[in-house]
N, C-alpha and C. Protein backbone atom coordinates (compact mmCIF):
# COMPACT_ATOMS: atom_id res chain seq x y z
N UNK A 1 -76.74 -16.93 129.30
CA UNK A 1 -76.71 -18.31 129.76
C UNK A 1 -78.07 -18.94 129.54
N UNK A 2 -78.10 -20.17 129.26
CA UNK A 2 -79.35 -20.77 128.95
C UNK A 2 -80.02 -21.12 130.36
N UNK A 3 -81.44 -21.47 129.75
CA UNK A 3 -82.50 -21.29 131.19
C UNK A 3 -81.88 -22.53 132.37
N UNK A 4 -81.92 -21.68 133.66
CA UNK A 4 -81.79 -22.71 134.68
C UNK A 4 -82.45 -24.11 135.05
N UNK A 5 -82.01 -24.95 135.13
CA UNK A 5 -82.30 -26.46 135.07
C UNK A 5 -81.85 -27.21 136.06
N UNK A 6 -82.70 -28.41 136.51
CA UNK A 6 -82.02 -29.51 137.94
C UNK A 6 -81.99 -28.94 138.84
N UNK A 7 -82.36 -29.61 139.82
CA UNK A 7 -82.13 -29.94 141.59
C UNK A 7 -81.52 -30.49 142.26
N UNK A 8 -81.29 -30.62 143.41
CA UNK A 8 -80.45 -31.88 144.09
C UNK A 8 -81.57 -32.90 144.39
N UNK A 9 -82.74 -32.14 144.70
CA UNK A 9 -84.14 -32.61 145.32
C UNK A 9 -84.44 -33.89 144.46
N UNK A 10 -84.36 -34.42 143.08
CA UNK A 10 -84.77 -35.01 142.05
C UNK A 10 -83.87 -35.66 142.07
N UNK A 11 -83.26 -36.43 143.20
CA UNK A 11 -82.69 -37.19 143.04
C UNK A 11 -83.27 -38.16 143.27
N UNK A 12 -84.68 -38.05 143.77
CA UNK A 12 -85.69 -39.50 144.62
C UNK A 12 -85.89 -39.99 143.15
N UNK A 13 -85.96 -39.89 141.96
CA UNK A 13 -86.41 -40.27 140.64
C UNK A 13 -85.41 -41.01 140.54
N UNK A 14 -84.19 -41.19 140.75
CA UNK A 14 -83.01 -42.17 140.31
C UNK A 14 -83.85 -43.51 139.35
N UNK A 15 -84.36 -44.11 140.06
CA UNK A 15 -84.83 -45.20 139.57
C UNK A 15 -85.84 -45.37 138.56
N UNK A 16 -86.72 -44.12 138.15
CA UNK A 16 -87.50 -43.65 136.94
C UNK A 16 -87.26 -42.81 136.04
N UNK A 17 -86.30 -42.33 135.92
CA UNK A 17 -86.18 -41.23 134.99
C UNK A 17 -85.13 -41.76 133.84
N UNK A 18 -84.98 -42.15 132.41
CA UNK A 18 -84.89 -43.01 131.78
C UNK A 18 -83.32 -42.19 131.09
N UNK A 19 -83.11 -40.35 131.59
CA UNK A 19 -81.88 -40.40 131.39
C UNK A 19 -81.58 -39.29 132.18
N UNK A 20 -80.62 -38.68 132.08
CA UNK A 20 -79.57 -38.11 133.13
C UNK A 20 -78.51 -37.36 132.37
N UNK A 21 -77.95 -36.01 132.83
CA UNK A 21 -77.16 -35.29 132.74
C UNK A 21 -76.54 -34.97 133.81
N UNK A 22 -75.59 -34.55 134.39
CA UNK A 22 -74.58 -34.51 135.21
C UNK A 22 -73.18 -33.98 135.34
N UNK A 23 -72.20 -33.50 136.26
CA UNK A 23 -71.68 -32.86 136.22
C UNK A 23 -70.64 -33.39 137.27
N UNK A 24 -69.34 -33.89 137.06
CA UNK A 24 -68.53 -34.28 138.27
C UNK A 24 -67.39 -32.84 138.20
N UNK A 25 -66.46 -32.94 139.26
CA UNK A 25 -65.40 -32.24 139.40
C UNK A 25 -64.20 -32.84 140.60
N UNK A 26 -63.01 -32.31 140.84
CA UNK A 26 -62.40 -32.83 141.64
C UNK A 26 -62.84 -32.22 142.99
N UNK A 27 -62.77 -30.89 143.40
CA UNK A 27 -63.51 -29.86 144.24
C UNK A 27 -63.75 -28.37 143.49
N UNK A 28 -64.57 -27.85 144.20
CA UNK A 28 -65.01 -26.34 143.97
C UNK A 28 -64.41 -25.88 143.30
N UNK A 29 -64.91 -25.24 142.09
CA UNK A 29 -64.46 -24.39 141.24
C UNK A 29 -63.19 -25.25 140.18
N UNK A 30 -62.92 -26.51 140.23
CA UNK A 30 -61.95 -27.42 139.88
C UNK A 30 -62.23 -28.25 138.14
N UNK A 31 -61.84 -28.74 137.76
CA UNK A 31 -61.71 -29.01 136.83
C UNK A 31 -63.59 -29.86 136.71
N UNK A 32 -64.08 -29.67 135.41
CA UNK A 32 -65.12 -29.89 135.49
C UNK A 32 -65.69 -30.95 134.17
N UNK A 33 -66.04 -32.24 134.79
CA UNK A 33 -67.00 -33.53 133.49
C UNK A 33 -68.58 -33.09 133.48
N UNK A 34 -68.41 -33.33 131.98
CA UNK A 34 -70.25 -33.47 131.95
C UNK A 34 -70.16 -34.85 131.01
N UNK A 35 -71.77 -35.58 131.99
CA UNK A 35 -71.89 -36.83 131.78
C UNK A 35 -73.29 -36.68 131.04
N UNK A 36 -73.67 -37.92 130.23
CA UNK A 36 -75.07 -38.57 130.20
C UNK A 36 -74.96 -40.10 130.91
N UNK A 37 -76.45 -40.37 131.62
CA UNK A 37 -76.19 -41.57 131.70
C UNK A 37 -77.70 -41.76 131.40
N UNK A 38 -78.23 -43.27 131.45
CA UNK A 38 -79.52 -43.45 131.85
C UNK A 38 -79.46 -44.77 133.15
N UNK A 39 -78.48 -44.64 133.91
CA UNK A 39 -78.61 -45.34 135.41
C UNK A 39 -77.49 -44.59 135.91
N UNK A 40 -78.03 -43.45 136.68
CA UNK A 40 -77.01 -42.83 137.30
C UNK A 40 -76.28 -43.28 138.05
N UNK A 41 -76.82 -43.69 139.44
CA UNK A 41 -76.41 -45.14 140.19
C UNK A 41 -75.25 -45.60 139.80
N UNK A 42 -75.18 -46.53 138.83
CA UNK A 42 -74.27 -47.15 138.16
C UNK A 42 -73.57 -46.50 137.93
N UNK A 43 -73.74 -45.60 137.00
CA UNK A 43 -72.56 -44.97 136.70
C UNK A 43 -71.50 -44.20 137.46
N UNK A 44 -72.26 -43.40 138.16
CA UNK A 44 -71.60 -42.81 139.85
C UNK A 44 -70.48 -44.20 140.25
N UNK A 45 -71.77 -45.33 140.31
CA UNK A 45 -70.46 -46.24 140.95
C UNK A 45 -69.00 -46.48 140.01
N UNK A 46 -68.94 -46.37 138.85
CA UNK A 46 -68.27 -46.61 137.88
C UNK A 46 -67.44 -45.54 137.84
N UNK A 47 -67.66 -44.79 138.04
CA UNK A 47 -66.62 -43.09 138.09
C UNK A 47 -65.73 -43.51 139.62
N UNK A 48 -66.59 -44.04 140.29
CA UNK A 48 -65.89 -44.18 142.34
C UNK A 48 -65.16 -45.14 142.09
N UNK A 49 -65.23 -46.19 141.27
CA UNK A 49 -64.27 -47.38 141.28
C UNK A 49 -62.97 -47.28 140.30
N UNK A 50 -63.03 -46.02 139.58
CA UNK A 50 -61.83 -46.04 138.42
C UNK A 50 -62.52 -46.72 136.67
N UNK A 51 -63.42 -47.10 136.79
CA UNK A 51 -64.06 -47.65 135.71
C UNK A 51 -64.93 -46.66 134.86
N UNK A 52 -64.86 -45.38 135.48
CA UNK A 52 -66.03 -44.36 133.92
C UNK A 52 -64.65 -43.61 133.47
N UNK A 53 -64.43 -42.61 132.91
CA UNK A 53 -63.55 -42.28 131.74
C UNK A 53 -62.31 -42.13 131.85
N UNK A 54 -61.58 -42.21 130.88
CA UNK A 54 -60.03 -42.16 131.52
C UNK A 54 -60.16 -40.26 132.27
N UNK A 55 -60.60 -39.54 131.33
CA UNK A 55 -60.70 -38.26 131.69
C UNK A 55 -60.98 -37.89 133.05
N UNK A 56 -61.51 -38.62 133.54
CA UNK A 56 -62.36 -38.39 134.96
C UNK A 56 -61.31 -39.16 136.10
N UNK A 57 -60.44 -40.16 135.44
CA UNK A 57 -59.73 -40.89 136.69
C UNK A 57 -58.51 -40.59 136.53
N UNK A 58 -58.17 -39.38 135.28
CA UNK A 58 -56.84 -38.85 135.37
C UNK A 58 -57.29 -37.73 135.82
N UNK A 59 -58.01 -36.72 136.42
CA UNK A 59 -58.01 -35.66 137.13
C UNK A 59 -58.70 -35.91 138.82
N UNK A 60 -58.99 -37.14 138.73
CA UNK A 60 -59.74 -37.60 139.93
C UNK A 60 -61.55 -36.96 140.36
N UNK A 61 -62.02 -37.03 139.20
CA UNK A 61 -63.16 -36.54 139.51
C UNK A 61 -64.29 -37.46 139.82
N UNK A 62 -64.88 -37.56 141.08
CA UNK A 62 -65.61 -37.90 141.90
C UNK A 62 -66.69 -37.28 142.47
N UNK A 63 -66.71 -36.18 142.56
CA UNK A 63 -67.86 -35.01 143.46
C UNK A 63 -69.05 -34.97 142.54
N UNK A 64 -69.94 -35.47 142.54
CA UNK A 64 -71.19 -35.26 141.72
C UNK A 64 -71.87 -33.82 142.51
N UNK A 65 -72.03 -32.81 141.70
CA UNK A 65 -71.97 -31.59 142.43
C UNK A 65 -73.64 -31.13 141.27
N UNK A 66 -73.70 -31.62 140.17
CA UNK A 66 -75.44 -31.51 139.63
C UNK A 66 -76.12 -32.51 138.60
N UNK A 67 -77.54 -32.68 139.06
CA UNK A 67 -77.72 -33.68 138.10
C UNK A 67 -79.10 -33.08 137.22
N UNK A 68 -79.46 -33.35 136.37
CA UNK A 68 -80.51 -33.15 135.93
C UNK A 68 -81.34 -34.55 135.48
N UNK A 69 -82.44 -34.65 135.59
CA UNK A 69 -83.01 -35.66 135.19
C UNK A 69 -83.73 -35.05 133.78
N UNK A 70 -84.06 -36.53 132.88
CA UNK A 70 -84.86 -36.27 131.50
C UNK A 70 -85.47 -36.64 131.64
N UNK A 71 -87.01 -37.01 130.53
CA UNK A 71 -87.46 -38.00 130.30
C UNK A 71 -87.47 -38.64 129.78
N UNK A 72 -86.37 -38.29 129.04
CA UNK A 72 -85.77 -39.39 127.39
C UNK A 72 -84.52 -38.94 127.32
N UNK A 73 -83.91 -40.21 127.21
CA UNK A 73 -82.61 -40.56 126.46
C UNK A 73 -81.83 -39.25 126.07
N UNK A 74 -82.62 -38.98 124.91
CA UNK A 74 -82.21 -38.17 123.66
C UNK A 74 -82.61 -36.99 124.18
N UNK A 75 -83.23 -36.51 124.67
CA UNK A 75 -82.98 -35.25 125.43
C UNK A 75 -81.58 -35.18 126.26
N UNK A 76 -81.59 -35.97 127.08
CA UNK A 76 -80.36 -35.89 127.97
C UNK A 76 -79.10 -35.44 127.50
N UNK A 77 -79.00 -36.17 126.60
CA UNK A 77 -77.85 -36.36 125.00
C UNK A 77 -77.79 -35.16 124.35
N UNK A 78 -78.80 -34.42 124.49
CA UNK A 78 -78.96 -33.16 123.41
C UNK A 78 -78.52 -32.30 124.80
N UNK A 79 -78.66 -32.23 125.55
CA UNK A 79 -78.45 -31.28 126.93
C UNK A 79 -77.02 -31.45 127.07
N UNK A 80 -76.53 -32.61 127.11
CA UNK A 80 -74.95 -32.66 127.20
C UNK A 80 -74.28 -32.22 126.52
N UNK A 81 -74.68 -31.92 125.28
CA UNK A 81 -73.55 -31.65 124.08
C UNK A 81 -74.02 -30.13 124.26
N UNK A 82 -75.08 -29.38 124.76
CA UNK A 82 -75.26 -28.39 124.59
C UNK A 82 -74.62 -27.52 125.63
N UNK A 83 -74.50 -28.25 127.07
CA UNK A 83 -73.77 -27.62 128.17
C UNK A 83 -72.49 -27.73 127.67
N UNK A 84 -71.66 -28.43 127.21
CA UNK A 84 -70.26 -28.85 126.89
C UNK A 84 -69.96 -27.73 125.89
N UNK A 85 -70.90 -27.05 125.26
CA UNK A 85 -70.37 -25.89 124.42
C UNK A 85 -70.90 -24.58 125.27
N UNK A 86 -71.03 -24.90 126.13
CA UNK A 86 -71.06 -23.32 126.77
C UNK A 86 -69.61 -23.15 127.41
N UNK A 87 -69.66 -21.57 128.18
CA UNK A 87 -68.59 -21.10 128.59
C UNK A 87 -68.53 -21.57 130.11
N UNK A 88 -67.28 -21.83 130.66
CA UNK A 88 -67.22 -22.66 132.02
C UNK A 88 -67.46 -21.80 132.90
N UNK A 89 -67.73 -20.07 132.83
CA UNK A 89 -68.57 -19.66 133.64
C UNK A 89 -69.72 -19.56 133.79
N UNK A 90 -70.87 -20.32 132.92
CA UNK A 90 -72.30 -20.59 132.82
C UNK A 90 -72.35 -21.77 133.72
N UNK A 91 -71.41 -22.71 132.98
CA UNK A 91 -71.47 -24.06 134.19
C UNK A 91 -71.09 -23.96 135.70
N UNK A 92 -70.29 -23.04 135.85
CA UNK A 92 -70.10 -22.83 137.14
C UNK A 92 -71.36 -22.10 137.75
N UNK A 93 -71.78 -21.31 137.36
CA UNK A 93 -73.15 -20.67 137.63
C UNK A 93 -73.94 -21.67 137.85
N UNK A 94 -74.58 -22.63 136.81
CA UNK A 94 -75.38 -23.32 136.52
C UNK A 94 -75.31 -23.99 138.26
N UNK A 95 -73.89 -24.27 138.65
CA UNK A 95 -73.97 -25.50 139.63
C UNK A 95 -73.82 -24.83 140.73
N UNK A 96 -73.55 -23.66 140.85
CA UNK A 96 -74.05 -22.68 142.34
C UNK A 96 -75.38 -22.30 142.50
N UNK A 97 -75.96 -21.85 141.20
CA UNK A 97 -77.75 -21.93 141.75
C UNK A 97 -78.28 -23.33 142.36
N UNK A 98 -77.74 -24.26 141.92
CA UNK A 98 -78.19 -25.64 142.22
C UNK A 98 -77.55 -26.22 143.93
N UNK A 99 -76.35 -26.19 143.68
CA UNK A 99 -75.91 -26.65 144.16
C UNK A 99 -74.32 -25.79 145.10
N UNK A 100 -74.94 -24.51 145.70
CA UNK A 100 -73.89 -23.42 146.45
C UNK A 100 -72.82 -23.83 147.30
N UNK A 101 -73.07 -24.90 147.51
CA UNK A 101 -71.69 -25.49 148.32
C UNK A 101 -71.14 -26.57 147.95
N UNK A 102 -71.31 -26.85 146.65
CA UNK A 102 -70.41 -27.91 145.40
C UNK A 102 -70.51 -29.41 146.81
N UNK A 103 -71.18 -29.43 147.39
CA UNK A 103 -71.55 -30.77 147.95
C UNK A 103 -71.72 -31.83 146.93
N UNK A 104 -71.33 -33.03 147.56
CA UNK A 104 -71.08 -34.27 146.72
C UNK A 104 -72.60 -34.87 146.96
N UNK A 105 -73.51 -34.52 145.59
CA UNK A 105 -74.74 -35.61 146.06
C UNK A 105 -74.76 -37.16 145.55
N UNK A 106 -73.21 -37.74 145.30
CA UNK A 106 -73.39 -38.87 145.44
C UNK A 106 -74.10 -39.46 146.66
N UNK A 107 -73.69 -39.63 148.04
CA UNK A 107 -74.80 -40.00 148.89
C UNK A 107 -76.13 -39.69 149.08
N UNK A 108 -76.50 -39.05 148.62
CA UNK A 108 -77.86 -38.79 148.09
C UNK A 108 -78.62 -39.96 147.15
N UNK A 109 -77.62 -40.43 146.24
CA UNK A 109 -78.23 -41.85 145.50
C UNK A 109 -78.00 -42.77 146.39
N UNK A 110 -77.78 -42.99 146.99
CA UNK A 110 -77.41 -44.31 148.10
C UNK A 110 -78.83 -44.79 148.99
């Protein structure tokens, strides 16, 4: 599995960090999105209202369960496509070191 990455802690950067990787699901262990954004915020809100992918509002995924921050764009972008080809037991890993009780840190951006 590739090197461990993200916090929940780094979420105080919301408003500086210019991009974003991320991870929704419906609950624990459940069907699993990986996002880029560069306004997480927004986009979170856009996934809660029915407005981010059809993919995400036909399985109901809402739980922001990990995020990683970048410092560029194009990193973020290169991180997404690179988690999306791993095996869904790395990602599940990935989001229990981070995040052991698949807690929703959407309120955490709030």
């Amino acid at each position: 599995m590739p090197a461990k990455a993200g916090t929940a802690g780094r979420l105080l950067y919301a408003a500086v960090m210019p991009g974003w990787t991320y991870i929704l699901t419906n609950k624990p262990h459940g069907v699993l999105y990986i996002g880029v954004t560069a306004d997480l915020p927004a986009r979170m809100m856009q996934h809660r209202g029915g407005a981010g992918s059809a993919f995400c509002r036909k399985y109901g995924l809402k739980r922001l369960v990990l995020i990683e921050p970048h410092g560029r764009i194009e990193d973020a972008i290169r991180r997404e496509k690179a988690m999306k080809a791993w095996k869904r037991e790395w990602k599940i890993r990935l989001i229990e070191e981070a995040n052991p009780e698949w807690a929703d840190l959407f309120e955490r951006l709030l």
